[in-house]
C-alpha atoms as a PDB file:
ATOM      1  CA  UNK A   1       0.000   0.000   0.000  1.00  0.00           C
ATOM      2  CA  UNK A   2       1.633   3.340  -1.023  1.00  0.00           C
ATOM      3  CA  UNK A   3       1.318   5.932   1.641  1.00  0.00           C
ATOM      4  CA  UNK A   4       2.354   9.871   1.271  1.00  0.00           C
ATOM      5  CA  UNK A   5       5.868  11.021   2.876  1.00  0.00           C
ATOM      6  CA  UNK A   6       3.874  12.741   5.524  1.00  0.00           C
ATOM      7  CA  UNK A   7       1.719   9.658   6.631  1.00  0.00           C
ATOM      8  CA  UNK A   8       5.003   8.177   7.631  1.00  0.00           C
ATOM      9  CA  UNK A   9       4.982   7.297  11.466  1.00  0.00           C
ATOM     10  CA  UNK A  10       7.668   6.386  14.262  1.00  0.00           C
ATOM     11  CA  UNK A  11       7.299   2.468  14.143  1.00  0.00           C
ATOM     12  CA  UNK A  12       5.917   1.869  10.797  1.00  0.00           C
ATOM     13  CA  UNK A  13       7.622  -0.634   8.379  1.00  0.00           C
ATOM     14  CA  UNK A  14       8.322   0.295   4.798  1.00  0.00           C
ATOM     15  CA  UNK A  15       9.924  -1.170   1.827  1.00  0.00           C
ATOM     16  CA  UNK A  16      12.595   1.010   0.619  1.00  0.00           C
ATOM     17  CA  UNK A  17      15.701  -0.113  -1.778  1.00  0.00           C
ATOM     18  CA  UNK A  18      14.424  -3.557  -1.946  1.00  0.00           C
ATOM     19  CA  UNK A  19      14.282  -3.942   1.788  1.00  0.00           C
ATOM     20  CA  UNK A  20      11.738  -4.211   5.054  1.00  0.00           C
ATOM     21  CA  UNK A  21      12.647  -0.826   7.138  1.00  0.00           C
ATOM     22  CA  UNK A  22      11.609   0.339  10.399  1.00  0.00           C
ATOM     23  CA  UNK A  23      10.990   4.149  11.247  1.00  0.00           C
ATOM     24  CA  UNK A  24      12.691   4.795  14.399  1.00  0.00           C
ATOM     25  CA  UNK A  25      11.874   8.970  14.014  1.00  0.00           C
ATOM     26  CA  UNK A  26       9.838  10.492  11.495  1.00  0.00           C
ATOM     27  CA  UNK A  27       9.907  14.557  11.125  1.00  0.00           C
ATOM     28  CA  UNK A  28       8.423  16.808   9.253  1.00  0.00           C
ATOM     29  CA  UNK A  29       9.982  20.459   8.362  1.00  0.00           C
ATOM     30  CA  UNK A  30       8.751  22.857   5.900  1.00  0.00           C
ATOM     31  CA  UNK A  31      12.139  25.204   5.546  1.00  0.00           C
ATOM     32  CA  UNK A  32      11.816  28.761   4.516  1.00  0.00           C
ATOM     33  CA  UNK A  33      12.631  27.919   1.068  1.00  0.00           C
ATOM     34  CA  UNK A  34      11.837  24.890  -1.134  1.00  0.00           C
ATOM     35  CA  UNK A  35       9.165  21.977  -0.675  1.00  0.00           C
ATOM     36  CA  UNK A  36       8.460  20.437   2.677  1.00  0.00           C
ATOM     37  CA  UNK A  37      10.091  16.916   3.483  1.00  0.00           C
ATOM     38  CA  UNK A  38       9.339  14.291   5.882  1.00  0.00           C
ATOM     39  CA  UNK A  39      13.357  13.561   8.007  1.00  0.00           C
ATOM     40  CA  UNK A  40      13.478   9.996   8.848  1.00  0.00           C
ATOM     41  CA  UNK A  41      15.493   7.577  10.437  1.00  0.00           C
ATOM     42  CA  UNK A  42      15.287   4.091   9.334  1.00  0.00           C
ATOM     43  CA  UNK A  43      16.848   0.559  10.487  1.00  0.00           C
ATOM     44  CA  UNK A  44      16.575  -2.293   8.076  1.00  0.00           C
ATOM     45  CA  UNK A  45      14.868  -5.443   9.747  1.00  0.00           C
ATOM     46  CA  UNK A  46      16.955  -8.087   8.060  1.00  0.00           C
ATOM     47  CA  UNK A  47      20.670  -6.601   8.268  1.00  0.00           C
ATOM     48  CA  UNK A  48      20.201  -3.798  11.207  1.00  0.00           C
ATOM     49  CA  UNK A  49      22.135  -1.193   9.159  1.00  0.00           C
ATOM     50  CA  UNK A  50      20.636   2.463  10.442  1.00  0.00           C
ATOM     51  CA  UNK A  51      20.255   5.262   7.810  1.00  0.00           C
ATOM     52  CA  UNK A  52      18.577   8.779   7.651  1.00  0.00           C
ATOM     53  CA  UNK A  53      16.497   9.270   4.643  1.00  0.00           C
ATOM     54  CA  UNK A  54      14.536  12.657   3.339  1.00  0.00           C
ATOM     55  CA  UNK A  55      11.444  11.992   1.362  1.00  0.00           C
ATOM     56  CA  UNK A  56       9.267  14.894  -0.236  1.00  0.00           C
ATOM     57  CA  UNK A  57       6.324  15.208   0.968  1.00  0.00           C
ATOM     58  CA  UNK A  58       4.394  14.264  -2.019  1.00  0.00           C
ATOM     59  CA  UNK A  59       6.540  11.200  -2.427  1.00  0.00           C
ATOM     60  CA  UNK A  60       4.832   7.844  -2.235  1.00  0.00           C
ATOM     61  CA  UNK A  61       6.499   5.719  -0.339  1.00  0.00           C
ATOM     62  CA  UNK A  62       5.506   1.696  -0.196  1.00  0.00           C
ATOM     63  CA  UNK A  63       4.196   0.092   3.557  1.00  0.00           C
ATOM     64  CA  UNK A  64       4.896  -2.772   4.329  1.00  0.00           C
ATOM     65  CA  UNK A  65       1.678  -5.344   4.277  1.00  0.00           C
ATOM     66  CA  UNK A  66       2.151  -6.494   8.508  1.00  0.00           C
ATOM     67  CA  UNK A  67      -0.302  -8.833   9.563  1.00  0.00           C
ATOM     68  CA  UNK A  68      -0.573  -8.255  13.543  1.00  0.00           C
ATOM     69  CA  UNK A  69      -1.175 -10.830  15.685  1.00  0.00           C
ATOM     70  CA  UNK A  70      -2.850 -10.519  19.486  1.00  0.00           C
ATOM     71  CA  UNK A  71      -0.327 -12.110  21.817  1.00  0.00           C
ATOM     72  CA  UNK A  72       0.822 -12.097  25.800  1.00  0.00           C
ATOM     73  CA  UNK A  73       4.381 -11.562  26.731  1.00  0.00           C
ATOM     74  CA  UNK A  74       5.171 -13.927  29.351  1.00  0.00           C
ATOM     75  CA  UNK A  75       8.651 -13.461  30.440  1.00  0.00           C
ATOM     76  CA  UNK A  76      12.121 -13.057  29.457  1.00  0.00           C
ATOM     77  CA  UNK A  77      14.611 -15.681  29.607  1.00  0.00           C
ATOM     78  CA  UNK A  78      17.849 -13.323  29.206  1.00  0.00           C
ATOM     79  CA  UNK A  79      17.951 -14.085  25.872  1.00  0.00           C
ATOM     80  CA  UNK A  80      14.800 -13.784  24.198  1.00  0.00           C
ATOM     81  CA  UNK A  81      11.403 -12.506  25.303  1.00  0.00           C
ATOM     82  CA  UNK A  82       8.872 -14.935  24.939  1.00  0.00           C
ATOM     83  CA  UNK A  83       5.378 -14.500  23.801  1.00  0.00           C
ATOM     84  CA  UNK A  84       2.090 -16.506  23.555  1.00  0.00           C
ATOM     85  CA  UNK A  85      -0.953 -16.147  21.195  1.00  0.00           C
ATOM     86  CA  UNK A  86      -4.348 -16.044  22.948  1.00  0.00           C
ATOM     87  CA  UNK A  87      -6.094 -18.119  20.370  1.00  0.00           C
ATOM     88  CA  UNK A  88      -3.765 -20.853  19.498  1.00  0.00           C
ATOM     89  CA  UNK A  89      -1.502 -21.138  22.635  1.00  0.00           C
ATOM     90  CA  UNK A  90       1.680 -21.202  20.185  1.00  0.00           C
ATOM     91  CA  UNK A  91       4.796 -19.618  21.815  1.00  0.00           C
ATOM     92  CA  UNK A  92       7.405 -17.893  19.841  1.00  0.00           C
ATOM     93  CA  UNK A  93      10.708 -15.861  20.858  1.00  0.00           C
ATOM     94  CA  UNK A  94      11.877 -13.041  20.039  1.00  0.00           C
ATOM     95  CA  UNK A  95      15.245 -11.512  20.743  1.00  0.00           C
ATOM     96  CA  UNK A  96      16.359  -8.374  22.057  1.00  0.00           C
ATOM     97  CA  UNK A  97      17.377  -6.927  18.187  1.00  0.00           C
ATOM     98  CA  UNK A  98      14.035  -7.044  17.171  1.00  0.00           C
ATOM     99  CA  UNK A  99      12.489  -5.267  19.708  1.00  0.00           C
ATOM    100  CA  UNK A 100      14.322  -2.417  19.919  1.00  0.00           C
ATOM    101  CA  UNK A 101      12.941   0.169  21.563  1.00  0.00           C
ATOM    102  CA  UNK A 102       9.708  -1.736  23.465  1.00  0.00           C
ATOM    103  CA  UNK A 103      11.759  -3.681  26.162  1.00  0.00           C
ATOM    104  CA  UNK A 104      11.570  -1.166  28.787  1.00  0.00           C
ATOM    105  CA  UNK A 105       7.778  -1.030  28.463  1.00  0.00           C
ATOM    106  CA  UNK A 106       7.006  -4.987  28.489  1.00  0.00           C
ATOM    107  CA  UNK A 107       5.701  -6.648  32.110  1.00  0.00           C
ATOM    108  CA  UNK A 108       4.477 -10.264  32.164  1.00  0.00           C
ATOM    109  CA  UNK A 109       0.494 -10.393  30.689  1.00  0.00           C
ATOM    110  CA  UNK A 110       0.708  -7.570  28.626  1.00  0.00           C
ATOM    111  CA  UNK A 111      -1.476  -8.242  25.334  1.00  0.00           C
ATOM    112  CA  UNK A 112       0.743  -6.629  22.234  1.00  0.00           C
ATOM    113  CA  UNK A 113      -0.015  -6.859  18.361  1.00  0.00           C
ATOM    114  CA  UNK A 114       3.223  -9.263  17.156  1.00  0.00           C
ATOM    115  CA  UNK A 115       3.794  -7.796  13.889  1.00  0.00           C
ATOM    116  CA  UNK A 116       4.227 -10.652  10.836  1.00  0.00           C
ATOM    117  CA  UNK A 117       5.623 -10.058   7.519  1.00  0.00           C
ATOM    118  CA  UNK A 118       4.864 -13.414   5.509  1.00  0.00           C
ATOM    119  CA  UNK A 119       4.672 -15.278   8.405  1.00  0.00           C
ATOM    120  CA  UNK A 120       7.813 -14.411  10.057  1.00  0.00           C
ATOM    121  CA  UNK A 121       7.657 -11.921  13.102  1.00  0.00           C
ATOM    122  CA  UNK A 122       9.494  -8.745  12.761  1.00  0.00           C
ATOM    123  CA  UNK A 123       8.659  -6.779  15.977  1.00  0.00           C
ATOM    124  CA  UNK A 124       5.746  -5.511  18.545  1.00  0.00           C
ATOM    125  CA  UNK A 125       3.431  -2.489  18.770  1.00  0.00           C
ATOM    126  CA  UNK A 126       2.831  -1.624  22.371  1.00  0.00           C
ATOM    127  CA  UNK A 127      -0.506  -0.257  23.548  1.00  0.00           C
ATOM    128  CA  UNK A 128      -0.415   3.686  23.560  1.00  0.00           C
ATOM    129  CA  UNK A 129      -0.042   3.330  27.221  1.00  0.00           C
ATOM    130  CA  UNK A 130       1.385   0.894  30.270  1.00  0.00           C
ATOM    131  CA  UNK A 131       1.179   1.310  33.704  1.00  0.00           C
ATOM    132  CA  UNK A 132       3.764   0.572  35.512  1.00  0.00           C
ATOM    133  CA  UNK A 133       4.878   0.465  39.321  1.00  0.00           C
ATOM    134  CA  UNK A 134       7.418   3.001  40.924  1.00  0.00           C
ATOM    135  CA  UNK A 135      10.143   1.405  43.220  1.00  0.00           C
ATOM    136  CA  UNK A 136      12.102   3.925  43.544  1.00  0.00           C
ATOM    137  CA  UNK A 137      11.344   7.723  43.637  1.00  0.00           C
ATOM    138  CA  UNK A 138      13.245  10.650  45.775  1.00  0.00           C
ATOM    139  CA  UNK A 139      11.115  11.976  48.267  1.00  0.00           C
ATOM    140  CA  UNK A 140       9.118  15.467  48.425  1.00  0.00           C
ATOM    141  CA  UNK A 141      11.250  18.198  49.221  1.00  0.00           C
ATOM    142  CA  UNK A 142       9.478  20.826  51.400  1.00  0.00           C
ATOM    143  CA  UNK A 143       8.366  24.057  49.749  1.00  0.00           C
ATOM    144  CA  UNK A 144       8.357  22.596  45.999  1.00  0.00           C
ATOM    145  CA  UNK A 145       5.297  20.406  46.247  1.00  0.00           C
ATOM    146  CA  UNK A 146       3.913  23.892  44.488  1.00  0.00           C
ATOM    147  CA  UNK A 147       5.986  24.209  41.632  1.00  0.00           C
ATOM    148  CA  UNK A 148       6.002  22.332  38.425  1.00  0.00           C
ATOM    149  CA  UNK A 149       8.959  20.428  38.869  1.00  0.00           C
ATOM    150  CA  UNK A 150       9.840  16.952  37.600  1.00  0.00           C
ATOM    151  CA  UNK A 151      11.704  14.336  39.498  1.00  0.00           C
ATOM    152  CA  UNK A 152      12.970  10.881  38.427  1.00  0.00           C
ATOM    153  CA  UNK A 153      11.322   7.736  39.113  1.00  0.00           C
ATOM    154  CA  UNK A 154      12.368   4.295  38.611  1.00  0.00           C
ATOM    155  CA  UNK A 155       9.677   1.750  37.139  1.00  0.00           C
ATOM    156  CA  UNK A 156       9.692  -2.060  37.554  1.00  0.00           C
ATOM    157  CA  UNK A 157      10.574  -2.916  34.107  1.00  0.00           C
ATOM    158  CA  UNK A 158      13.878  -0.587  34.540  1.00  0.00           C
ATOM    159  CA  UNK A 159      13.471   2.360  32.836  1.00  0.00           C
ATOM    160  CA  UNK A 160      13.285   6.214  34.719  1.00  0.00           C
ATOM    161  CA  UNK A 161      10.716   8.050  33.758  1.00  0.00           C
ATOM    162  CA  UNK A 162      10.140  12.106  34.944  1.00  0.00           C
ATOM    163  CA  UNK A 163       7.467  12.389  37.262  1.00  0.00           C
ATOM    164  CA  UNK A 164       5.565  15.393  39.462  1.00  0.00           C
ATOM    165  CA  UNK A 165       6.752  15.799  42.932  1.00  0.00           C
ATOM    166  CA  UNK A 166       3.772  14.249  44.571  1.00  0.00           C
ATOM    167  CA  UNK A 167       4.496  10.839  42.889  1.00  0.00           C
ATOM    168  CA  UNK A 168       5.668   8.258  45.414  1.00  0.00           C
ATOM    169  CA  UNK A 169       7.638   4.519  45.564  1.00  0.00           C
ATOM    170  CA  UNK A 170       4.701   2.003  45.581  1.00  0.00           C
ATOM    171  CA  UNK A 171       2.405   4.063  43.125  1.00  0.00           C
ATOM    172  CA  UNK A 172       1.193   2.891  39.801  1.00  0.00           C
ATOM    173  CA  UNK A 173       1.474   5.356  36.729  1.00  0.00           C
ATOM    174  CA  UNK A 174       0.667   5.318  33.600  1.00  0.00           C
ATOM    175  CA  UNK A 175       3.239   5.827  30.524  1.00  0.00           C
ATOM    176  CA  UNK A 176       3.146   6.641  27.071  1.00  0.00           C
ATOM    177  CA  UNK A 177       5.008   4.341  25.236  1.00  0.00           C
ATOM    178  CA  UNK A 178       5.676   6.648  21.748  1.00  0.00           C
ATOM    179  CA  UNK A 179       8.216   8.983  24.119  1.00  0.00           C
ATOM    180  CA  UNK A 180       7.987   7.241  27.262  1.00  0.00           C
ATOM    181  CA  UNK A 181       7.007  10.005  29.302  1.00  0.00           C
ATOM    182  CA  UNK A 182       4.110  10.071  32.353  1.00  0.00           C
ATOM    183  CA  UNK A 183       0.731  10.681  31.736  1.00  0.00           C
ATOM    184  CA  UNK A 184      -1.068  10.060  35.116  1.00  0.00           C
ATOM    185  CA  UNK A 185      -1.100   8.633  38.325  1.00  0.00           C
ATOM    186  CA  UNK A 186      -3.517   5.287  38.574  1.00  0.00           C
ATOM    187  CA  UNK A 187      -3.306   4.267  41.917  1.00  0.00           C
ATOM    188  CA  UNK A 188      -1.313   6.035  44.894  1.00  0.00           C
ATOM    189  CA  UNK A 189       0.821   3.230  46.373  1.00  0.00           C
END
């Protein structure tokens, strides 16, 4: 399916020079001068290779047909993450290369779409959101609970997130997985 330049999304596959690529930024500028462009930054699925690519805007570029598939992640064995599909009960693993960038968001039971490109998986798309428990979070400091400061919190699955002041160890937040940055609080610990 052939998509315009600016249709072109952060974790979309596309086929470009005769391979399967994956859009790891996507940006669009309109300069002062000349057309507007779409400034990506691809990885190829099969080889890994990075490259930055600018595409016109009115360029057609091709998407990748991805079939998804509803599956659980149920753990991580320190080499590959495995997952189940809810229908079938078939198990498959993935390894840490093709999931680049979605680690620090998976916990045990969380349903993901596995993404298949002629039956072979070639990555995950995480929900827009997780929620995730804080173990670790510095305490309120007297006198800033008023200001709109940020703080550093660290989340089960291992990644530090910035959170408000009033955040605490113990509570449950949710995160956006696109920058990984905190939306709410969902339960106060």
């Amino acid at each position: 399916m052939k998509i315009e330049a600016l249709q072109i999304r952060k974790g979309n596959i596309i086929e470009y020079e005769g391979g399967l690529w994956r859009v790891l930024k996507a940006e669009h500028t309109k300069p002062g001068k000349g057309g507007a462009f779409v400034q990506t930054e691809l990885k190829n699925i099969e080889t890994g290779t990075k490259t930055t690519n600018r595409f016109r805007s009115e360029e057609k570029v091709e998407k990748a047909h991805i079939e998804p598939r509803k599956m659980e992640f149920l753990y991580h064995d320190g080499a590959n993450y495995i997952f189940m599909d809810q229908g079938t009960f078939e198990q498959i693993a993935l390894d840490e290369e093709t999931l680049e960038g979605v680690t620090e968001f998976l916990q045990p039971n969380l349903e993901v779409d596995v993404l298949f490109h002629n039956e072979r998986p070639i990555g995950v798309e995480l929900p827009k959101a997780v929620e995730l428990k804080v173990v670790d979070a510095e305490p309120v400091v007297t006198g800033q609970t008023a200001d709109a400061t940020y703080k550093p919190a660290h989340l089960e699955t291992g990644v530090t997130v910035q959170v408000p002041q009033f955040v605490e160890a113990g509570d449950v937040i949710r995160v956006s997985t696109a920058d990984g940055t905190y939306e709410e609080r969902v339960k106060q610990g």
